[in-house]
Protein backbone atom coordinates (compact mmCIF):
# COMPACT_ATOMS: atom_id res chain seq x y z
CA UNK A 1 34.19 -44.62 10.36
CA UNK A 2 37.51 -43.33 9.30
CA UNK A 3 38.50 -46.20 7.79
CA UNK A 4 35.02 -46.54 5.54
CA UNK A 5 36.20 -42.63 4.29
CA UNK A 6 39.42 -44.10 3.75
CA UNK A 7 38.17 -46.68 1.65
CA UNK A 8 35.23 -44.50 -0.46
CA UNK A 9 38.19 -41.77 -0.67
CA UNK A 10 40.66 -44.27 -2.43
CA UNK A 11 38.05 -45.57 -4.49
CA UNK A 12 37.35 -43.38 -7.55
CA UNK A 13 33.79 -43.70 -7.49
CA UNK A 14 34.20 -41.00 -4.67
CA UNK A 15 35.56 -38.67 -7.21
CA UNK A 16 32.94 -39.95 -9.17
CA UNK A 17 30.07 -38.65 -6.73
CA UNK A 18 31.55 -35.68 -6.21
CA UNK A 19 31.83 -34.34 -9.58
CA UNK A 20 28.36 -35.16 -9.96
CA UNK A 21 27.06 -33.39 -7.46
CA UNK A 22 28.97 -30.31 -8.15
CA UNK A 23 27.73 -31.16 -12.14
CA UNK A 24 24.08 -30.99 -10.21
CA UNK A 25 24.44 -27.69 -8.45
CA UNK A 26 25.51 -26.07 -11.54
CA UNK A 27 22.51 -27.68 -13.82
CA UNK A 28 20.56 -26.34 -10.84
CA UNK A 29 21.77 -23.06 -10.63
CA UNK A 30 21.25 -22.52 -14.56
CA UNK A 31 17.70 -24.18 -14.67
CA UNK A 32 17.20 -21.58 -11.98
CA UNK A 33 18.76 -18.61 -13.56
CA UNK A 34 16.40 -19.85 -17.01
CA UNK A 35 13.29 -19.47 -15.06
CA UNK A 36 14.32 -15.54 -14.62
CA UNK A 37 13.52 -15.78 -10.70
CA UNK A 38 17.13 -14.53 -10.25
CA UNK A 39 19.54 -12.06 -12.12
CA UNK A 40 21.85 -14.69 -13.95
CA UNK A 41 24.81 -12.79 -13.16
CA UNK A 42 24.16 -12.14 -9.97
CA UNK A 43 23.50 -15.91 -9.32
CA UNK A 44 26.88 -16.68 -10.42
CA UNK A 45 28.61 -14.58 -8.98
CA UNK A 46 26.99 -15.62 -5.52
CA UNK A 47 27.48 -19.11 -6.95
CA UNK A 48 31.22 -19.96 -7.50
CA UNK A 49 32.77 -19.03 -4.16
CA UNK A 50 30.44 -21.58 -2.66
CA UNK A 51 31.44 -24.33 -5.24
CA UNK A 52 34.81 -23.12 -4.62
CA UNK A 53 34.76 -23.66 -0.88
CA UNK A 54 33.07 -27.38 -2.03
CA UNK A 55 35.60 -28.34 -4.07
CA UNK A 56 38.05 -26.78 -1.28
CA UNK A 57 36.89 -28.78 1.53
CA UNK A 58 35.97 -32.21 -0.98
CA UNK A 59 40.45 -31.65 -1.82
CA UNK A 60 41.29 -31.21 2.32
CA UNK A 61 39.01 -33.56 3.24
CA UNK A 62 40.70 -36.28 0.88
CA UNK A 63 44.19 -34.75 1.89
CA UNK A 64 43.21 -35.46 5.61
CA UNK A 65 41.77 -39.17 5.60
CA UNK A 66 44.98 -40.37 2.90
CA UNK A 67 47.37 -39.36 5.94
């Protein structure tokens, strides 16, 4: 299993995938705040220290497996 993150980790589609899911969230996030269900401002700041902590973990995660 390690070896497979290894692999998808080295290979930039990885980066790839993970830029568009974070590209995802955000779309999501503003199609939500569009609809007016929640305060727009609210929503984002509720919203970026959880893509923070994604982007966080994505960067350790890639730090660990390389060693």
């Amino acid at each position: 299993m390690k070896n497979y993150l290894k692999n998808m980790m080295n290979d930039n589609g990885f980066m790839a995938m993970a830029f568009a899911v974070v590209l995802v969230a955000l779309m999501s996030v503003v199609a939500i705040a569009r609809l007016g269900v929640i305060d727009t401002q609210l929503l984002i700041w509720a919203g970026l220290p959880v893509l923070l902590k994604v982007v966080l973990v994505l960067i350790l995660l890639e730090f660990v497996l390389l060693w």
